[in-house]
N, C-alpha and C. Protein backbone atom coordinates (compact mmCIF):
# COMPACT_ATOMS: atom_id res chain seq x y z
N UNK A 1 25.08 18.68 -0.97
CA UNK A 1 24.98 18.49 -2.40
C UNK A 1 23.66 17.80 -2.72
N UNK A 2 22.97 18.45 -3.82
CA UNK A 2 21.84 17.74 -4.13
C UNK A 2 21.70 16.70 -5.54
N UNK A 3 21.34 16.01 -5.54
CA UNK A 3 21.43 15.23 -7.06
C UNK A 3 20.01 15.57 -7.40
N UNK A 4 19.85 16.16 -8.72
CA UNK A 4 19.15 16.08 -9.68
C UNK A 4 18.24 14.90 -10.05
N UNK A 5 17.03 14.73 -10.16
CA UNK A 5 16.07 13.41 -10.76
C UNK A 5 16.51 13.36 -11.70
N UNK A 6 16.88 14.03 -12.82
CA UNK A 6 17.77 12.95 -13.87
C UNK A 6 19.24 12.48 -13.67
N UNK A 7 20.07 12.84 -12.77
CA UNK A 7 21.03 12.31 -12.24
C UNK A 7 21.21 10.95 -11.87
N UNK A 8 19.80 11.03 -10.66
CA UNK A 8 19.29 9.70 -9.78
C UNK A 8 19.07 8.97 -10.70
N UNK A 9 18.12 8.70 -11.62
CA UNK A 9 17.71 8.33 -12.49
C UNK A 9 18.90 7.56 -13.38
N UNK A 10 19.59 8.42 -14.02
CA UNK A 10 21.36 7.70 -14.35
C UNK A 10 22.56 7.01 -13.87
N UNK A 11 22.16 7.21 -12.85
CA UNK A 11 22.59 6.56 -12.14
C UNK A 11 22.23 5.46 -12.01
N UNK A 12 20.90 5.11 -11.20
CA UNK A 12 20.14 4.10 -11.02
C UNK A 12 19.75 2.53 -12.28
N UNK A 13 19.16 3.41 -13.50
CA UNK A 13 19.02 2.63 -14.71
C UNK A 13 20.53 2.10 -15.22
N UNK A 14 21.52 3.23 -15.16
CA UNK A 14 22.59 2.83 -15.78
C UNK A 14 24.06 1.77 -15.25
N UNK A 15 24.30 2.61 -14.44
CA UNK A 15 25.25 1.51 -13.32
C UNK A 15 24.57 1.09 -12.24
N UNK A 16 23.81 1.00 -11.47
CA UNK A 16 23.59 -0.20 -10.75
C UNK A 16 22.33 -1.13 -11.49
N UNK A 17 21.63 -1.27 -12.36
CA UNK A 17 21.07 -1.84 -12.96
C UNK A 17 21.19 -3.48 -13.15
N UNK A 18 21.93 -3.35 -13.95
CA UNK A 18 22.77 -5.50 -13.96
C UNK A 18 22.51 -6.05 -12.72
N UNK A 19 23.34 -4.87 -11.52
CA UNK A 19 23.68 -5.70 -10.37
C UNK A 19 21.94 -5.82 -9.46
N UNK A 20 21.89 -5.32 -9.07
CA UNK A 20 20.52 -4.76 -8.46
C UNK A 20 18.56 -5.40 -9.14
N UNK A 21 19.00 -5.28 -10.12
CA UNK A 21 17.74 -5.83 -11.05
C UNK A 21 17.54 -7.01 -10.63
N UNK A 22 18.58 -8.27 -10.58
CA UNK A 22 18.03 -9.78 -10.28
C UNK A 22 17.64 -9.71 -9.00
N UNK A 23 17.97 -8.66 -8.17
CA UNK A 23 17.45 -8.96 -6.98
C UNK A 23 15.30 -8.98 -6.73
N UNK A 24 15.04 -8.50 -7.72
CA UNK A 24 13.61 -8.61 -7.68
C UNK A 24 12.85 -8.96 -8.71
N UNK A 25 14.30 -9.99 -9.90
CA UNK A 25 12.86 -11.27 -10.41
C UNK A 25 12.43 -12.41 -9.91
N UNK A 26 11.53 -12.36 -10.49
CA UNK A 26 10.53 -13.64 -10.14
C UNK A 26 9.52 -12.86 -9.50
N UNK A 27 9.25 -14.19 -8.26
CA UNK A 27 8.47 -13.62 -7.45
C UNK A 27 7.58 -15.14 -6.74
N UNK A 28 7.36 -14.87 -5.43
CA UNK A 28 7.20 -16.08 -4.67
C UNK A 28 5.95 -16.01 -4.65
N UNK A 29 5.18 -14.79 -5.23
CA UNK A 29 3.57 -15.04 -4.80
C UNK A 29 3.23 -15.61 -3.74
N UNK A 30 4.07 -15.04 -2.26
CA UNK A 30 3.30 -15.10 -0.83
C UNK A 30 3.67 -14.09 -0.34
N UNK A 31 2.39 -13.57 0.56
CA UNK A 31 2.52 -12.78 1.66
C UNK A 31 3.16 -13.24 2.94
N UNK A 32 3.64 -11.79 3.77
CA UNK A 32 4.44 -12.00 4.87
C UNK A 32 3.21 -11.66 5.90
N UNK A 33 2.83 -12.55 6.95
CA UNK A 33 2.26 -12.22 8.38
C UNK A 33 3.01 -12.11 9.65
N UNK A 34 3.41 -10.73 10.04
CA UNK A 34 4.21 -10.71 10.88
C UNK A 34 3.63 -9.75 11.91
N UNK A 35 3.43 -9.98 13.11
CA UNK A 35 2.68 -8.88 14.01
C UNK A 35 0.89 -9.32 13.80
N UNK A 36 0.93 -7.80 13.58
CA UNK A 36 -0.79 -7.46 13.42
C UNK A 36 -0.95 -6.99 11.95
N UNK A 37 0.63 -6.99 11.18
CA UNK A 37 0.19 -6.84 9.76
C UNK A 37 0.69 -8.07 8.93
N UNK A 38 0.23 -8.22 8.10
CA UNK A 38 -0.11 -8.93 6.56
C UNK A 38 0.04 -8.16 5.42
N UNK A 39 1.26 -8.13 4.73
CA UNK A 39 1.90 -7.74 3.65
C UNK A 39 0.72 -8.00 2.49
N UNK A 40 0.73 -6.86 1.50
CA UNK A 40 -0.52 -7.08 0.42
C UNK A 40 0.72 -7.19 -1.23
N UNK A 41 1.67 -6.71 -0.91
CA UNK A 41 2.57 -6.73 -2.21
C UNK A 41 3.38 -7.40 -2.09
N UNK A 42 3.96 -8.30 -1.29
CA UNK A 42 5.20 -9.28 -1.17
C UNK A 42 5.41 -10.16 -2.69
N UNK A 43 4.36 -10.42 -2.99
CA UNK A 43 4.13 -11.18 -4.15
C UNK A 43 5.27 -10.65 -5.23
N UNK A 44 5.18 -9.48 -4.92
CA UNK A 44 6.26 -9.05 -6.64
C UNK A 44 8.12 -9.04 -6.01
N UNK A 45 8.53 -9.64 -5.07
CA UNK A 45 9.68 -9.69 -4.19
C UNK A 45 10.29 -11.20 -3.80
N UNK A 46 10.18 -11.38 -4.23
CA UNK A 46 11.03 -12.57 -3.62
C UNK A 46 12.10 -12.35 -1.68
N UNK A 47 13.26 -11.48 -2.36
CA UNK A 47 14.00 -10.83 -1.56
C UNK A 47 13.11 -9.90 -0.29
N UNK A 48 11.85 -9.60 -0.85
CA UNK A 48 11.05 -8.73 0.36
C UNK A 48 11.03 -9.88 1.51
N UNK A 49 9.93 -11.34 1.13
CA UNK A 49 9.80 -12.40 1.45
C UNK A 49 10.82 -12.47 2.26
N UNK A 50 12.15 -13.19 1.90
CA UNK A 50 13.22 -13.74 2.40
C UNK A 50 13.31 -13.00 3.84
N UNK A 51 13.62 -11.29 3.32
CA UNK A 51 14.00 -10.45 4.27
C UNK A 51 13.45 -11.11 5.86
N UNK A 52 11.59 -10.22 5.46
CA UNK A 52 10.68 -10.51 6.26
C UNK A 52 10.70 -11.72 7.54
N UNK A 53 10.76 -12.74 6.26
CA UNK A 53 10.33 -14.17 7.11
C UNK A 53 11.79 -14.44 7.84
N UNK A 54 12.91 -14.15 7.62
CA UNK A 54 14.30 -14.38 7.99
C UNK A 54 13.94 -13.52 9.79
N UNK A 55 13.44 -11.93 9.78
CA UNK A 55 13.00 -11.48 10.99
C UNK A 55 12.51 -11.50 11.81
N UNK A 56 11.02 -12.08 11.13
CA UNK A 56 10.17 -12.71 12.05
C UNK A 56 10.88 -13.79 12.67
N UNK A 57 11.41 -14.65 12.28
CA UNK A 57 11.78 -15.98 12.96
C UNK A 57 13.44 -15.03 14.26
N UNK A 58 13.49 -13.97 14.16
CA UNK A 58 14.98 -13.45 15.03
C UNK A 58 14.03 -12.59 15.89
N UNK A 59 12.93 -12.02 15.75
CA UNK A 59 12.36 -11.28 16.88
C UNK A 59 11.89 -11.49 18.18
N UNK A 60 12.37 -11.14 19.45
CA UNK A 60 11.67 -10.99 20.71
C UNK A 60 11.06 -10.22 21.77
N UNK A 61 12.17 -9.00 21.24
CA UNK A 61 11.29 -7.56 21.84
C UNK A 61 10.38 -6.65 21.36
N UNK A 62 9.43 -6.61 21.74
CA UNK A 62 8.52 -5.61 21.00
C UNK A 62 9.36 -4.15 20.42
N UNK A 63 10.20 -3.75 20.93
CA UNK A 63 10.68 -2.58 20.52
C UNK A 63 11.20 -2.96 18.61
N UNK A 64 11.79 -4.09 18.82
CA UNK A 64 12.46 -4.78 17.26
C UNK A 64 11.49 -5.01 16.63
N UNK A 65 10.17 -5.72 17.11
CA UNK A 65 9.02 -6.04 16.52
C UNK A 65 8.95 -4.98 15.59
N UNK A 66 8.53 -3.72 16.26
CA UNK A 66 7.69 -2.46 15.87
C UNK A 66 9.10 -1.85 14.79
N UNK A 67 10.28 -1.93 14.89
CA UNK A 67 11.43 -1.86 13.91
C UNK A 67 11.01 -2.15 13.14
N UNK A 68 11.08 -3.84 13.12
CA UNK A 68 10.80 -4.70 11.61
C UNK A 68 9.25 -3.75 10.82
N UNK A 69 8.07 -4.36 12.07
CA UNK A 69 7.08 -4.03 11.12
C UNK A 69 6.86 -2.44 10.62
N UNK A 70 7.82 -1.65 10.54
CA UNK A 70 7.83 -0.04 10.29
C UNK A 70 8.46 -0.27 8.87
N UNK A 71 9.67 -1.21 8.82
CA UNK A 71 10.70 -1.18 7.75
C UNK A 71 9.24 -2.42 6.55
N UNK A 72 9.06 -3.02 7.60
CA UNK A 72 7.71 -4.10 6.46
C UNK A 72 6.59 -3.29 5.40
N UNK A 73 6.05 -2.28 6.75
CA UNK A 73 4.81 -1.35 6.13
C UNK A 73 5.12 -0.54 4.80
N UNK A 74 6.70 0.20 4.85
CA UNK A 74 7.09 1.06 3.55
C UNK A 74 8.01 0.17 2.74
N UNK A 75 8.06 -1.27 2.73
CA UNK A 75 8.57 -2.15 1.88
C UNK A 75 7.16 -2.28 1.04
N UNK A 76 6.01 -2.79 2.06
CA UNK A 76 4.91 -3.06 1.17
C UNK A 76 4.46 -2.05 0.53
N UNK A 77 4.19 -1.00 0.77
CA UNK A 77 3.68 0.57 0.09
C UNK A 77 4.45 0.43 -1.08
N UNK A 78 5.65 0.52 -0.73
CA UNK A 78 6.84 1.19 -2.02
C UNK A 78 6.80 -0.21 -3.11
N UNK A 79 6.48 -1.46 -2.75
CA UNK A 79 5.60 -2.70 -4.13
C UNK A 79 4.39 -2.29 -4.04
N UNK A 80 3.48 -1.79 -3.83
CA UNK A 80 2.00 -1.13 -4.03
C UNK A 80 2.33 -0.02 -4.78
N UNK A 81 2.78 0.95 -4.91
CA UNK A 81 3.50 1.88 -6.25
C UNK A 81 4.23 1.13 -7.02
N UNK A 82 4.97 0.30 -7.51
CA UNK A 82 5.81 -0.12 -8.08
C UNK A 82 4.29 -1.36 -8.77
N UNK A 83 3.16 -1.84 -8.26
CA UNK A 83 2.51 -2.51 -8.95
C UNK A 83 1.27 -1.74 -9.82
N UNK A 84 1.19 -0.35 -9.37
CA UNK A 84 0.24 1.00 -10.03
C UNK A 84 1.23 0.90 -11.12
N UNK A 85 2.49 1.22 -11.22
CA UNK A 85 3.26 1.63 -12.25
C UNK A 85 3.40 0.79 -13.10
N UNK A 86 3.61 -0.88 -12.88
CA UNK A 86 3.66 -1.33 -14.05
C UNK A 86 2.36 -1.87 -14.47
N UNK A 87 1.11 -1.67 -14.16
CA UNK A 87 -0.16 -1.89 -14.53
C UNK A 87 -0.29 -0.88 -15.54
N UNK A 88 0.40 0.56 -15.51
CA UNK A 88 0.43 1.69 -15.77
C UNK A 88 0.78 1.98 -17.49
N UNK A 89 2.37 1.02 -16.59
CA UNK A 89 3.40 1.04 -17.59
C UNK A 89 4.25 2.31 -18.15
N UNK A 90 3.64 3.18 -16.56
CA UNK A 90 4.45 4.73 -16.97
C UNK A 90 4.66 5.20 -15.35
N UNK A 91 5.76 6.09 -14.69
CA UNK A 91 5.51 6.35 -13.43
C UNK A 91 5.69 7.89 -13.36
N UNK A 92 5.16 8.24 -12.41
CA UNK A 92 4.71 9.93 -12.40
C UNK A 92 6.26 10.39 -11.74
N UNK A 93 6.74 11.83 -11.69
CA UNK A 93 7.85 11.47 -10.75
C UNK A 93 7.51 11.74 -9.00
N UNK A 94 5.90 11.91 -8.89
CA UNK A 94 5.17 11.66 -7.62
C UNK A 94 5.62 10.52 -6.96
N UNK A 95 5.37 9.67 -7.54
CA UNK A 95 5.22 7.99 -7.38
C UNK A 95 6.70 7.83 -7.54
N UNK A 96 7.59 8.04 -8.14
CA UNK A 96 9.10 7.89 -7.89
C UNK A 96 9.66 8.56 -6.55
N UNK A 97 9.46 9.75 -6.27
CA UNK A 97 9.83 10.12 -4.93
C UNK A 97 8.79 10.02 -3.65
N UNK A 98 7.94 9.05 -4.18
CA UNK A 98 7.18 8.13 -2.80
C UNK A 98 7.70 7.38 -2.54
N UNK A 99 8.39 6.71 -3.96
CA UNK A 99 9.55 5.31 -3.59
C UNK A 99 10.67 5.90 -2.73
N UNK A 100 11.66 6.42 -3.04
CA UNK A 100 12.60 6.99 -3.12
C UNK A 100 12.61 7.26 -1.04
N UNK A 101 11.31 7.81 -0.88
CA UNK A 101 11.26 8.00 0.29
C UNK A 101 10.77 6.85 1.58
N UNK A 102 10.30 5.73 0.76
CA UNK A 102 9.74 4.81 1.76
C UNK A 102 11.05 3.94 1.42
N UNK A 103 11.97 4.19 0.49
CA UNK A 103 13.38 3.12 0.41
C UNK A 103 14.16 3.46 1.99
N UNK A 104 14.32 4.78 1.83
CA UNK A 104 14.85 5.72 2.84
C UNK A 104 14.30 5.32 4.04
N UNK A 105 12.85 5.30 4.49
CA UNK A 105 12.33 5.02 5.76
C UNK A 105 12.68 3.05 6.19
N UNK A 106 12.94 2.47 5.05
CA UNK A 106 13.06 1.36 5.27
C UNK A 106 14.31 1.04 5.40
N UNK A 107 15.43 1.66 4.91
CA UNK A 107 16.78 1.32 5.19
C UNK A 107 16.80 2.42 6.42
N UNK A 108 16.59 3.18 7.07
CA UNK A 108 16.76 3.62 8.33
C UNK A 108 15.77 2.79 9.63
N UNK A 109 14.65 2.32 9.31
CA UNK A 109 14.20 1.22 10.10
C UNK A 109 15.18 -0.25 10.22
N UNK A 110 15.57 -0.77 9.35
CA UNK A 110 16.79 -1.36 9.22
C UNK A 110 18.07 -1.47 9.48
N UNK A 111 18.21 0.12 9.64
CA UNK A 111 19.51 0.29 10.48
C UNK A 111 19.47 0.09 11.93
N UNK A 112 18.59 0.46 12.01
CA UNK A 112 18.17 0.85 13.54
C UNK A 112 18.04 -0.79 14.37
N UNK A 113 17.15 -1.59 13.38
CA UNK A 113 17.02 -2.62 14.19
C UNK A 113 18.11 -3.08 13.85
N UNK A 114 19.24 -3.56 12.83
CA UNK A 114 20.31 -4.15 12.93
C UNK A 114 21.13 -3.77 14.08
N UNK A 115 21.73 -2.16 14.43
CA UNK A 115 22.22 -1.72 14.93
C UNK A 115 22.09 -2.39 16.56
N UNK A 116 20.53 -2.68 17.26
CA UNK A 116 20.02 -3.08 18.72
C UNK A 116 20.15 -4.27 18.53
N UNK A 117 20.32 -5.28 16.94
CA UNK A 117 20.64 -6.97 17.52
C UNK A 117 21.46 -7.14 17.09
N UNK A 118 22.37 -6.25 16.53
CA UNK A 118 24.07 -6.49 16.32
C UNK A 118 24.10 -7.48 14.93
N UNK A 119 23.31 -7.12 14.22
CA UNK A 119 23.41 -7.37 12.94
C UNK A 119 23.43 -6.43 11.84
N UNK A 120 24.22 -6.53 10.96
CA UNK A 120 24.14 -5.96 9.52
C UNK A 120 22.77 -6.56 8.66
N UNK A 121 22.03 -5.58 8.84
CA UNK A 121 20.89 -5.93 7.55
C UNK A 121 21.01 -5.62 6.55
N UNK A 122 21.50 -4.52 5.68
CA UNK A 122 22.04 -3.92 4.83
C UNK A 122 22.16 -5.46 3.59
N UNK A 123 22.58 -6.29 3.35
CA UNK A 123 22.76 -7.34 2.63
C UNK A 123 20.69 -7.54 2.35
N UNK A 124 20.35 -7.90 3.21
CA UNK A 124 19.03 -8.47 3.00
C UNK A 124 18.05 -7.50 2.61
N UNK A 125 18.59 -6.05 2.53
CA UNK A 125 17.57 -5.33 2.07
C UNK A 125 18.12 -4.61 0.50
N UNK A 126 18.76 -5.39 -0.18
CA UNK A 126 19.47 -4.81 -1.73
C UNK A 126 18.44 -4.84 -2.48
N UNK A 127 17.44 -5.44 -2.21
CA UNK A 127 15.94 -5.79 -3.05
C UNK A 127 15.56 -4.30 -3.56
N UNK A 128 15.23 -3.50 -2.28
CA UNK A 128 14.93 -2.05 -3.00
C UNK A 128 15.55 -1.14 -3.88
N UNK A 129 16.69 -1.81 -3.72
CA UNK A 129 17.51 -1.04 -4.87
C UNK A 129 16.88 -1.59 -6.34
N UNK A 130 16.51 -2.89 -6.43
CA UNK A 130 16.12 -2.98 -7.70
C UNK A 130 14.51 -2.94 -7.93
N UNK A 131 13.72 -1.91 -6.95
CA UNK A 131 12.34 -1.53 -7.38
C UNK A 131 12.27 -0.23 -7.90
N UNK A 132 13.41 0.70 -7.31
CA UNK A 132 13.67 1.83 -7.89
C UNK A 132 14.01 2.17 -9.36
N UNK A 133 14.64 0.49 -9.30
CA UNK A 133 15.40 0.78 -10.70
C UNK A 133 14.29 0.81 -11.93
N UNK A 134 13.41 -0.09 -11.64
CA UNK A 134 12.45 -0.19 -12.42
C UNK A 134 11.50 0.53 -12.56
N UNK A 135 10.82 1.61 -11.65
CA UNK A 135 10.29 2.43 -11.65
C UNK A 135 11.41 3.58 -12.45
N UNK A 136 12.35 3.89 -12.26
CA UNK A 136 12.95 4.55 -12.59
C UNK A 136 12.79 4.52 -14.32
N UNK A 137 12.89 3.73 -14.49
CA UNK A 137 13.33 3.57 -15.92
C UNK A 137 11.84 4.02 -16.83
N UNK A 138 11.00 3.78 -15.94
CA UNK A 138 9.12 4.11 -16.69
C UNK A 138 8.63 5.57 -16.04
N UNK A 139 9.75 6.15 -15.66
CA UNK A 139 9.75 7.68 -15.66
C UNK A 139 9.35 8.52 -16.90
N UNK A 140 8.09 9.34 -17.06
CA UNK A 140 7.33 9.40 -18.37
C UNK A 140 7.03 8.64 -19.21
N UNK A 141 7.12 7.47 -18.82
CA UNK A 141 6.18 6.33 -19.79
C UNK A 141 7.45 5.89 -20.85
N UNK A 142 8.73 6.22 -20.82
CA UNK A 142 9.93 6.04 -21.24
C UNK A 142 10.60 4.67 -20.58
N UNK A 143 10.84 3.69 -21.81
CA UNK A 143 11.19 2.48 -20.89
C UNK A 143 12.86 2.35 -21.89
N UNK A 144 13.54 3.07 -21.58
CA UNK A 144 14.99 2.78 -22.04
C UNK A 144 15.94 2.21 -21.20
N UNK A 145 16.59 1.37 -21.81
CA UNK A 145 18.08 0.82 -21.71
C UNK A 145 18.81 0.93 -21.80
């Protein structure tokens, strides 16, 4: 079964919205250094932050390393679109299914490393649910509620 971009979209803005949205106000204005990379969008996340720095401090095998920093790289990309868009203040539906797809690469990097240290990550990564939402909603330069 396929869902429709205005489906997703209704979904997204409409019922999970309330819940999902507080997960990415504010914003801690710091970057994450973990590995050999240095996060450039953490700033607009709070919850990215948390995630991040919560991993770094649980990592010892390089194999988890290279987990985390895979699920880090398309966390930061997918707030690097999400900071084009609201500079924008409109999002292409290019730039929505770039999100859409680095959410995807990041909750399957996430699985994966939860799965090898016997943790549920799934809780610490709800953040992306509420970058979508917001992009979502500036789908044609349309900002409804």
């Amino acid at each position: 079964m396929r869902i429709r971009k205005s489906q997703l979209k209704s979904i997204l803005t409409e019922e999970l919205s309330p819940w999902l949205a507080e997960q990415t106000e504010g914003g801690l204005g710091e970057q994450v250094a973990f590995g050999d990379y240095t996060s450039e969008n953490f700033d607009l996340c709070p919850g990215a932050v948390k995630a991040f720095v919560k991993l770094k401090d649980e990592m010892s095998e390089q194999h988890h390393v290279d987990l985390a920093l895979k699920a880090m790289r398309a966390v930061d990309e997918l707030l690097g679109i999400e900071r084009d868009v609201l500079a924008a203040e409109t999002a292409t539906e290019e730039q929505f299914e770039s999100m859409v797809d680095l959410a995807g690469e990041t909750r399957v990097a996430a699985g994966q490393l939860g799965a090898e240290i016997g943790q549920n990550l799934a809780p610490d990564f709800k953040f992306v649910g509420g970058h979508l939402i917001k992009v979502a909603k500036l789908l044609g330069g349309s900002d409804e509620n």
